[in-house]
C-alpha atoms as a PDB file:
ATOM      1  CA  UNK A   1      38.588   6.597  27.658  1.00  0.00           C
ATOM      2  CA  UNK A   2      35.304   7.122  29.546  1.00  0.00           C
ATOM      3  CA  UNK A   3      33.203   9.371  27.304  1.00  0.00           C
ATOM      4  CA  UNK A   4      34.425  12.199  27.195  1.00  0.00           C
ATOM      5  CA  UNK A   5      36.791  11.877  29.743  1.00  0.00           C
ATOM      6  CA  UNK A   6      40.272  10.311  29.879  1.00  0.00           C
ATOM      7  CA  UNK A   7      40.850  10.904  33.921  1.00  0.00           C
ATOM      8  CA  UNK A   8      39.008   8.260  35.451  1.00  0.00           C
ATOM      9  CA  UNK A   9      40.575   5.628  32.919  1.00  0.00           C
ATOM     10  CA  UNK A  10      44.197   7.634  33.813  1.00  0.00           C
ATOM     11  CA  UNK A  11      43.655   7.467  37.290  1.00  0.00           C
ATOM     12  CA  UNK A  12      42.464   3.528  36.481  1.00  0.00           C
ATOM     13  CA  UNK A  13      45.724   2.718  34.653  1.00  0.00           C
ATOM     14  CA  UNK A  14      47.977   4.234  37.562  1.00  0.00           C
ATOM     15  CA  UNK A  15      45.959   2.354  39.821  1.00  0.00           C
ATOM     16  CA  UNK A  16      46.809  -1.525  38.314  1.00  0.00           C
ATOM     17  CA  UNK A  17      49.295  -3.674  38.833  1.00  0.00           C
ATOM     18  CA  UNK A  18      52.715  -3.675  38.474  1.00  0.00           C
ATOM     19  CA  UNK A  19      52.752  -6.174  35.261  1.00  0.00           C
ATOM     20  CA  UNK A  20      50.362  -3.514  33.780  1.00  0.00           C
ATOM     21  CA  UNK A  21      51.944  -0.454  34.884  1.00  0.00           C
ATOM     22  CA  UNK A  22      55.138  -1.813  33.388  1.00  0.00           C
ATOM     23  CA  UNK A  23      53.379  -2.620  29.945  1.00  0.00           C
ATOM     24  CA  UNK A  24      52.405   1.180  30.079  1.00  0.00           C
ATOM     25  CA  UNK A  25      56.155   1.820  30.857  1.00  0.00           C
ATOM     26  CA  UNK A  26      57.043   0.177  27.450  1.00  0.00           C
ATOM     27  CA  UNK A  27      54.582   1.685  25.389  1.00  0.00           C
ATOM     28  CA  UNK A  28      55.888   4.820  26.600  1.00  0.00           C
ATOM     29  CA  UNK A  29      59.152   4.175  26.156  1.00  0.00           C
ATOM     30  CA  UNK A  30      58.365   3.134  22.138  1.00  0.00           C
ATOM     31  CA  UNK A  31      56.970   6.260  21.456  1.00  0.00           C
ATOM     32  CA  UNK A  32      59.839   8.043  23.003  1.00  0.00           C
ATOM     33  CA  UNK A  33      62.058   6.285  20.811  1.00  0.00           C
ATOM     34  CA  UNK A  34      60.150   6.778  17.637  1.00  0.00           C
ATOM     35  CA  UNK A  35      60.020  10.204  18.514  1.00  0.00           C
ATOM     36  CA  UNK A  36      63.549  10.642  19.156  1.00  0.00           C
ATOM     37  CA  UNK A  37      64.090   8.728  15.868  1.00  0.00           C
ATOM     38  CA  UNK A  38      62.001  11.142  13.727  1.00  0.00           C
ATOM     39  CA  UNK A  39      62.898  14.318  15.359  1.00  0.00           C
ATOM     40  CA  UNK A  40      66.358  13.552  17.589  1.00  0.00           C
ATOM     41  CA  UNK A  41      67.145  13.550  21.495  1.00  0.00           C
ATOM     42  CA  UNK A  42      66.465  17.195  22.946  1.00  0.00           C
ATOM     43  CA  UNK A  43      63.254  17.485  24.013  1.00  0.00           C
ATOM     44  CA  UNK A  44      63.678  21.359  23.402  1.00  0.00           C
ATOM     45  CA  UNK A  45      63.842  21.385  19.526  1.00  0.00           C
ATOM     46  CA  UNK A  46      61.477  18.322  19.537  1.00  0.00           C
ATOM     47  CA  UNK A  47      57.799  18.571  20.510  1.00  0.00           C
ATOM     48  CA  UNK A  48      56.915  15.123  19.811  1.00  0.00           C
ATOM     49  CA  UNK A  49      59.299  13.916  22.373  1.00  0.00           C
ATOM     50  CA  UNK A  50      58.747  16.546  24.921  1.00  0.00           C
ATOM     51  CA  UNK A  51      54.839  15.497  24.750  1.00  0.00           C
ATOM     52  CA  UNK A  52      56.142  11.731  25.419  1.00  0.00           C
ATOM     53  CA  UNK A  53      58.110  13.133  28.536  1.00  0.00           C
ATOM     54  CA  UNK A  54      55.769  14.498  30.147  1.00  0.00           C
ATOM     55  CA  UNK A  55      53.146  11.696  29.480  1.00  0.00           C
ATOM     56  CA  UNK A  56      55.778   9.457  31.037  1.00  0.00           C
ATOM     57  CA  UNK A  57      56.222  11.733  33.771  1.00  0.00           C
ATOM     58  CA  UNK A  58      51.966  11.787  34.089  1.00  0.00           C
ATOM     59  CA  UNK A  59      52.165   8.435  34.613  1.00  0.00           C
ATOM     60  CA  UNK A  60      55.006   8.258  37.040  1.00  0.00           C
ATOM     61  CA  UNK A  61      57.766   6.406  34.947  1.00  0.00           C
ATOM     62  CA  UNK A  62      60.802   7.444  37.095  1.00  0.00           C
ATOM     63  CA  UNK A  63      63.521   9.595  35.465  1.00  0.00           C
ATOM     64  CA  UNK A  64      66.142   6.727  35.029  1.00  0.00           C
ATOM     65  CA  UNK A  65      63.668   4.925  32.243  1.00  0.00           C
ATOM     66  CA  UNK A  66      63.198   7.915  30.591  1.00  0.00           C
ATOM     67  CA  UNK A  67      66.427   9.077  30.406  1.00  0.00           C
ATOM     68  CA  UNK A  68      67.309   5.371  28.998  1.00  0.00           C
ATOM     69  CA  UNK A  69      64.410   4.743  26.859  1.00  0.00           C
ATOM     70  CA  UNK A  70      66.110   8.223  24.997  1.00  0.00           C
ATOM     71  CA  UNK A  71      69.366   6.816  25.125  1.00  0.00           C
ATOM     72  CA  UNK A  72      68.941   3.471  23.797  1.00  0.00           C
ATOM     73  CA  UNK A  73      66.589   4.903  20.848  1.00  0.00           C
ATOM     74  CA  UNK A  74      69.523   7.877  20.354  1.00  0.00           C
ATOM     75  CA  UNK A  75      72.020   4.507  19.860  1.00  0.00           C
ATOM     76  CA  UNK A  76      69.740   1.931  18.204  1.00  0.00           C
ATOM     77  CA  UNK A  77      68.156   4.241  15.708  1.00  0.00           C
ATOM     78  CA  UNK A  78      68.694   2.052  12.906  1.00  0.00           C
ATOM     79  CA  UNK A  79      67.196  -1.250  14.395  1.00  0.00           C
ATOM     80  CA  UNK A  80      63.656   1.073  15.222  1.00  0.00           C
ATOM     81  CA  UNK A  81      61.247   0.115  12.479  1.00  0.00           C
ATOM     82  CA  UNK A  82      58.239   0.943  14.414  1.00  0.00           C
ATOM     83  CA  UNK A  83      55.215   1.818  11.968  1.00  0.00           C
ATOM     84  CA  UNK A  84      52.560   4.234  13.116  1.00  0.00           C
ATOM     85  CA  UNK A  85      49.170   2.344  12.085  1.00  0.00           C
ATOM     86  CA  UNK A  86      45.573   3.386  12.860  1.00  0.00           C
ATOM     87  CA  UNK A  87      42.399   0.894  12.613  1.00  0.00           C
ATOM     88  CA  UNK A  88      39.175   2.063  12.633  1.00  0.00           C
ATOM     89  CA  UNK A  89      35.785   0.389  13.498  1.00  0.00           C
ATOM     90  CA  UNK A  90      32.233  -0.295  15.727  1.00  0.00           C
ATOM     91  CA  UNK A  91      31.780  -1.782  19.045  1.00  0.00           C
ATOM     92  CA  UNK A  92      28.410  -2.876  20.395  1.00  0.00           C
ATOM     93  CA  UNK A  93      25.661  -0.379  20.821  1.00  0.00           C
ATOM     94  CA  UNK A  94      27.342   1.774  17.437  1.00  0.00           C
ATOM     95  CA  UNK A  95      30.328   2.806  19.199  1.00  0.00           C
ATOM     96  CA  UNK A  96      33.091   4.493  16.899  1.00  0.00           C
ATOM     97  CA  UNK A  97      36.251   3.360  17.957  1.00  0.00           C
ATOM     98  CA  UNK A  98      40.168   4.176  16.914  1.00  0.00           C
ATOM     99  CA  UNK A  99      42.703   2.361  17.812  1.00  0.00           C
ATOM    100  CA  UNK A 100      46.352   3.912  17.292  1.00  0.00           C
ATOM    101  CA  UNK A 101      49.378   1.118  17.464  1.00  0.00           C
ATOM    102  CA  UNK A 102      53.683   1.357  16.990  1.00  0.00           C
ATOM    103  CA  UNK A 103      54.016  -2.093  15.328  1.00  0.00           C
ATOM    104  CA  UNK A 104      57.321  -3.552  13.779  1.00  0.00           C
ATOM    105  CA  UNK A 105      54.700  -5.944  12.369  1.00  0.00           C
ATOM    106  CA  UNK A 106      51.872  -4.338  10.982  1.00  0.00           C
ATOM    107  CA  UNK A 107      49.910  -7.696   9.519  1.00  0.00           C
ATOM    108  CA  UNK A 108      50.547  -9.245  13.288  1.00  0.00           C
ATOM    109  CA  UNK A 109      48.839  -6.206  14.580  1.00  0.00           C
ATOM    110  CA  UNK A 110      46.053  -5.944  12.462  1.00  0.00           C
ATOM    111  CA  UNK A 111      45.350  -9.857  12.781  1.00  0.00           C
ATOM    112  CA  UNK A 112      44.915  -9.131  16.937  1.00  0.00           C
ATOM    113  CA  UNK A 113      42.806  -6.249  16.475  1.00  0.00           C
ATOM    114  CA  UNK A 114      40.194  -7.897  14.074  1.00  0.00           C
ATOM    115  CA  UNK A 115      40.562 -10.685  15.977  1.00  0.00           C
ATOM    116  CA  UNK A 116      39.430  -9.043  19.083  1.00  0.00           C
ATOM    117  CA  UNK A 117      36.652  -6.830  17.189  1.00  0.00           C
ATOM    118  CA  UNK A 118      35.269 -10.092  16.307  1.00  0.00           C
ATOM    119  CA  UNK A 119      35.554 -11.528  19.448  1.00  0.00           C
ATOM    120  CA  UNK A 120      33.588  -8.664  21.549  1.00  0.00           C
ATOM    121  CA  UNK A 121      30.437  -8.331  18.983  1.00  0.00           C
ATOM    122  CA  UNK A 122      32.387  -5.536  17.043  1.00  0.00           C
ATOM    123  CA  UNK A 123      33.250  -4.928  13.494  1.00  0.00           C
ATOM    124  CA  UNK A 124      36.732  -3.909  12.094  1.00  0.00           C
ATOM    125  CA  UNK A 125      36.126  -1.026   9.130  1.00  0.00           C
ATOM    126  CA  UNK A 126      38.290   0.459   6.425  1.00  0.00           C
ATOM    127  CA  UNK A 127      40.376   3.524   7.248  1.00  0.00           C
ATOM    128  CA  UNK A 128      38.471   6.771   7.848  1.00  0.00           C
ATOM    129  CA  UNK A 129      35.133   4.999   8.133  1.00  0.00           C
ATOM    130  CA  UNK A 130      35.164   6.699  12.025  1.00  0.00           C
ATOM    131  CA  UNK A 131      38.248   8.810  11.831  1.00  0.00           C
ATOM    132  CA  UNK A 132      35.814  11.995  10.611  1.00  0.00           C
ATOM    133  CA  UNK A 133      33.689  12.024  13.846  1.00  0.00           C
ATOM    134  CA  UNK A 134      36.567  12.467  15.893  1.00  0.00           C
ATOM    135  CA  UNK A 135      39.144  15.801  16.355  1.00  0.00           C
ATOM    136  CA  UNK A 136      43.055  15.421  17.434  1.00  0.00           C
ATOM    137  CA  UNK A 137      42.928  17.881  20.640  1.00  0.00           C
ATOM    138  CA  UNK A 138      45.702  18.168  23.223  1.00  0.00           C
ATOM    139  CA  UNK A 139      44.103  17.484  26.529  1.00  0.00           C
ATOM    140  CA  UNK A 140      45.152  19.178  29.992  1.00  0.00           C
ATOM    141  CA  UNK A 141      43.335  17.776  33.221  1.00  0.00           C
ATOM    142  CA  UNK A 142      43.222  20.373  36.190  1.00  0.00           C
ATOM    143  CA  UNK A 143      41.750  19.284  39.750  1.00  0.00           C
ATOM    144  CA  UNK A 144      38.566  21.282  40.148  1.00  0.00           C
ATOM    145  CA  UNK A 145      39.640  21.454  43.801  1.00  0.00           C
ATOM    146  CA  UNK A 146      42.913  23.511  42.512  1.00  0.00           C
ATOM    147  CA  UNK A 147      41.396  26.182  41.277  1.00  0.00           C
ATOM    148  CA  UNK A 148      38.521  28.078  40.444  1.00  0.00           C
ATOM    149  CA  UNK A 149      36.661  28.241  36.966  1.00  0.00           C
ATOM    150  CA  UNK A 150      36.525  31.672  35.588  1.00  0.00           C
ATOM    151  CA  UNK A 151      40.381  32.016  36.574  1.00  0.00           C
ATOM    152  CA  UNK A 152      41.145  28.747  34.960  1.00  0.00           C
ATOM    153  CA  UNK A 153      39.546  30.500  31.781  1.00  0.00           C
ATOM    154  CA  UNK A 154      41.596  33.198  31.851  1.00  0.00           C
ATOM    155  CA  UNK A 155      44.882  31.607  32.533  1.00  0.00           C
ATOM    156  CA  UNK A 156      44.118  29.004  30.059  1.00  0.00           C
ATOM    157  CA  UNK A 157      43.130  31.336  27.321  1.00  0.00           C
ATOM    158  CA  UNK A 158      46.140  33.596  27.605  1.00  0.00           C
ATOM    159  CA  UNK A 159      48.098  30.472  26.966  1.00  0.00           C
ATOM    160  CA  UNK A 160      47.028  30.041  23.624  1.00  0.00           C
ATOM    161  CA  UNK A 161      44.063  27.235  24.677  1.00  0.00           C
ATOM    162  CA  UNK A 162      40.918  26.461  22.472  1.00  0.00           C
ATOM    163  CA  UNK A 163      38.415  25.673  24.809  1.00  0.00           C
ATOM    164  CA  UNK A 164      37.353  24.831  28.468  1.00  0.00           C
ATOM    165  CA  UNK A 165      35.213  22.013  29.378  1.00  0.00           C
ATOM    166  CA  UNK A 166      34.098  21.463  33.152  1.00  0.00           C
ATOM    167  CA  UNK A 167      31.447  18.454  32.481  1.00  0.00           C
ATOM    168  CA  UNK A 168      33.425  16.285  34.753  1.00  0.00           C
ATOM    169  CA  UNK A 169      32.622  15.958  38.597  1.00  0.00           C
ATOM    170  CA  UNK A 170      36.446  15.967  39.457  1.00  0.00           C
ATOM    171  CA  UNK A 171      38.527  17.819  36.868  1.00  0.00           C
ATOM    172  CA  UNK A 172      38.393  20.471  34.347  1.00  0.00           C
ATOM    173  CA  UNK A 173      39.527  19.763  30.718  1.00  0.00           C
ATOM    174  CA  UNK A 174      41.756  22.188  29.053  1.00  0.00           C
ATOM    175  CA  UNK A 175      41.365  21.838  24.884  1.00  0.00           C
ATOM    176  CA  UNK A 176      44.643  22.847  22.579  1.00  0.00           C
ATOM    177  CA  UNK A 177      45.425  22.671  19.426  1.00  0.00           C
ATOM    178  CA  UNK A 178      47.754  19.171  19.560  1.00  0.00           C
ATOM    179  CA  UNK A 179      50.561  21.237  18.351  1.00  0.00           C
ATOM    180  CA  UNK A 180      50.547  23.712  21.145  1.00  0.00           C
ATOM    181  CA  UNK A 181      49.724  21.221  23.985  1.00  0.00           C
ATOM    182  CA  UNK A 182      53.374  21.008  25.463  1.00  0.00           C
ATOM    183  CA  UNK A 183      53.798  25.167  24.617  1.00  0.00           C
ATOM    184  CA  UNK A 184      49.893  25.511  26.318  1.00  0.00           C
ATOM    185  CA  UNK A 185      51.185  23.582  29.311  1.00  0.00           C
ATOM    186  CA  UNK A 186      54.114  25.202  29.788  1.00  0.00           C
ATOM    187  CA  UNK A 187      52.353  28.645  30.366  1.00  0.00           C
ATOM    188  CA  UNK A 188      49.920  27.458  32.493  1.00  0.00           C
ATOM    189  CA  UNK A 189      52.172  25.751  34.834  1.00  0.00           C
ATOM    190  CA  UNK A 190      54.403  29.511  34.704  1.00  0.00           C
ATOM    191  CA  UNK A 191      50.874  30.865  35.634  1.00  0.00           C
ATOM    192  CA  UNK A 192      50.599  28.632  38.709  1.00  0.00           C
ATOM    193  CA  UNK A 193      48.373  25.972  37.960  1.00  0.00           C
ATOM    194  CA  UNK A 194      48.452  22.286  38.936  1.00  0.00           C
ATOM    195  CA  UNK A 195      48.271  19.803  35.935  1.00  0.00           C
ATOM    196  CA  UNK A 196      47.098  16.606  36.055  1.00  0.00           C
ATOM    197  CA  UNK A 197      47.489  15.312  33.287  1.00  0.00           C
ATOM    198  CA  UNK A 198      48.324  16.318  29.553  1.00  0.00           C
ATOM    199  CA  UNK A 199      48.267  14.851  26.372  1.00  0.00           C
ATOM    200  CA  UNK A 200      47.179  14.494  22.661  1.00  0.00           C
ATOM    201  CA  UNK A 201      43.773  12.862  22.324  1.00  0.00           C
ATOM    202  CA  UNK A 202      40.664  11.566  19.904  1.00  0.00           C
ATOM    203  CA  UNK A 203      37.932  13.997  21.090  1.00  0.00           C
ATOM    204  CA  UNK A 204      34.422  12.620  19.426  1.00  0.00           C
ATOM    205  CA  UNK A 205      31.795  15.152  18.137  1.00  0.00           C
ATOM    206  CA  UNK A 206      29.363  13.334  19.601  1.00  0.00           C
ATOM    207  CA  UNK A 207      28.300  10.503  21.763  1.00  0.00           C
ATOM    208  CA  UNK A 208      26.241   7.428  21.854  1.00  0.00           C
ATOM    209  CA  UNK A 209      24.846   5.441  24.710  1.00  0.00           C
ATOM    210  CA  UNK A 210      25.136   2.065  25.037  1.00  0.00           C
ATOM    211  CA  UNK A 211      23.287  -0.266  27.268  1.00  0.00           C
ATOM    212  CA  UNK A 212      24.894  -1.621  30.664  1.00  0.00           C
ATOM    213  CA  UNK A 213      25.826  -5.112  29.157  1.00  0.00           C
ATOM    214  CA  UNK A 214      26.665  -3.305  26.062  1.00  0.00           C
ATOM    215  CA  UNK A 215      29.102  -0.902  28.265  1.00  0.00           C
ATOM    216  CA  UNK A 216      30.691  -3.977  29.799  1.00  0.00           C
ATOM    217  CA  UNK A 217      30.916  -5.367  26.628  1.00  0.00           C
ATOM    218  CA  UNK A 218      33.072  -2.517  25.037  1.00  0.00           C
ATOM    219  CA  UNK A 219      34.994  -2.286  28.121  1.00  0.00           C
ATOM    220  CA  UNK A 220      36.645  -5.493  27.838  1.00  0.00           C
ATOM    221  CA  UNK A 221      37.169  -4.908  24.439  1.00  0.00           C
ATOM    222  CA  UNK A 222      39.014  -2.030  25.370  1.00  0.00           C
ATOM    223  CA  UNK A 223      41.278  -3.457  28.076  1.00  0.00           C
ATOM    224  CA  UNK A 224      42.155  -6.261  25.774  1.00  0.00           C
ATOM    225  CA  UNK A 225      43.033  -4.179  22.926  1.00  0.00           C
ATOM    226  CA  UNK A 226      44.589  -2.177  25.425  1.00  0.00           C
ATOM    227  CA  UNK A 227      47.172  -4.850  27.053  1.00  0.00           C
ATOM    228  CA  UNK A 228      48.352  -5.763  23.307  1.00  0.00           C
ATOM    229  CA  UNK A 229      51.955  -4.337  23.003  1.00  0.00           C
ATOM    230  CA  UNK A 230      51.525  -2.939  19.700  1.00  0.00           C
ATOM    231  CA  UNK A 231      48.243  -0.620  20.958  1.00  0.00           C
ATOM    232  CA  UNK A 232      49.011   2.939  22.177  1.00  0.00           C
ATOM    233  CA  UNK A 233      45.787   4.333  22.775  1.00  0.00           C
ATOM    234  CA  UNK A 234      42.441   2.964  21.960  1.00  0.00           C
ATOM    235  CA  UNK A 235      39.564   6.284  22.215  1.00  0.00           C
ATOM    236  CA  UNK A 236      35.703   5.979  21.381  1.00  0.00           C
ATOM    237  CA  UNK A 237      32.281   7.836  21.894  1.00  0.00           C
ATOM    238  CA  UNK A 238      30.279   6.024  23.879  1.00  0.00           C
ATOM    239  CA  UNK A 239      29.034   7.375  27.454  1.00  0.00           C
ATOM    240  CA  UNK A 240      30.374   4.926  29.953  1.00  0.00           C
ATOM    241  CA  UNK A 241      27.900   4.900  33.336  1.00  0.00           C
ATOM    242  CA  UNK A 242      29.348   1.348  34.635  1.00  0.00           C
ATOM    243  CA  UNK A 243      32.826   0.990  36.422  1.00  0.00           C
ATOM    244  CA  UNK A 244      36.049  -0.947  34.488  1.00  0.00           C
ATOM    245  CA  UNK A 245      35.125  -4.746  35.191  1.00  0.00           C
ATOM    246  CA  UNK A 246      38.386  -6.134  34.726  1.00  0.00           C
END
């Protein structure tokens, strides 16, 4: 994600091609099955899999995958074996990163990711060596253009939200508590208001800034960490001022 903000590298991702937008597709569709396999089919009684609805419907996966991604994982629960790992490390320039995978092949997984830590000037750590400068928020994106501040604040406030932040040019951030994001959302779309975008993230504490070459180094580190099959989300701290190269 781009600093602070995970809209531009949204808006990116919908942007790419189809081979990409299908590898999105898939990693959507595992965590809707590990969800469904942890806490069953209906969305209602299950917020993990109502949050991986709604990301799929963020990111425009029609209804027919969804519906069969939930289907096959409802039928096939005993062949899922995806583990939930996280690896933690630098990039260039001191950025903390996290990377989050679903593996059914954890040693395969962590062999790519060092691999490409390596490769891009960065340095793979032990667990929780970054995890501590980073909080697990849910994340609501409103178009400024929607709506105005101070009655964002309200509505977002009286819908059990944490915190507003309006540092980006094009959208307003909404901050939850990742337990209440799909509760949160739900009340704000009652009250009216356009989402975006919603979903649990890695929000940093703080930032660093890395050079230009350094940015364009951590960006392709990103986007190939990114297009591994096993990676779910990959979030740092550094303030990105250069565009997605790849």
């Amino acid at each position: 994600m781009s600093g602070h903000s995970k809209w531009h590298n949204i808006q990116q991702k919908k942007g790419k091609t189809d081979a990409a937008r299908a590898n999105i597709f898939t990693k959507i569709g595992r965590e809707i099955a590990v969800a469904v396999k942890e806490g069953g089919a209906d969305p209602n009684s299950n917020s993990k899999l109502a949050q991986a609805i709604a990301k799929a419907k963020d990111n425009n996966m029609p209804n027919d995958n969804i519906n069969r991604s939930i289907k096959k994982a409802s039928g096939e629960l005993n062949s899922i074996n995806y583990e939930t790992m996280v690896y933690e490390g630098y990039g260039v320039g001191g950025t903390a990163i996290i990377v989050e995978a679903l593996t059914d092949n954890k040693n395969r997984t962590a062999g790519d990711v060092r691999h490409l830590f390596d490769k891009f000037g960065g340095a793979m750590g032990t667990s929780g060596c970054v995890s501590f400068m980073f909080k697990r928020k849910g994340v609501i994106t409103i178009a400024k253009a929607d709506i105005e501040e101070d009655d964002l604040m309200l509505i977002a406030l009286d819908a059990g939200a944490e915190d507003l932040n309006s540092d980006d040019d094009e959208v307003f951030e909404v901050y939850t508590d990742s337990a209440s994001l799909t509760a949160v959302r739900a009340a704000m779309e009652e009250a009216g208001v356009k989402i975006l975008s919603a979903e649990v993230s890695m929000i940093p504490d703080s930032y660093v800034d890395p050079t230009p070459d350094q940015q364009s180094t951590l960006l392709k580190l990103i986007d190939k960490l990114e297009e591994l099959d096993d990676i779910q989300d990959v979030y740092h701290n550094a303030n990105l001022t250069i565009d997605d190269e790849e």
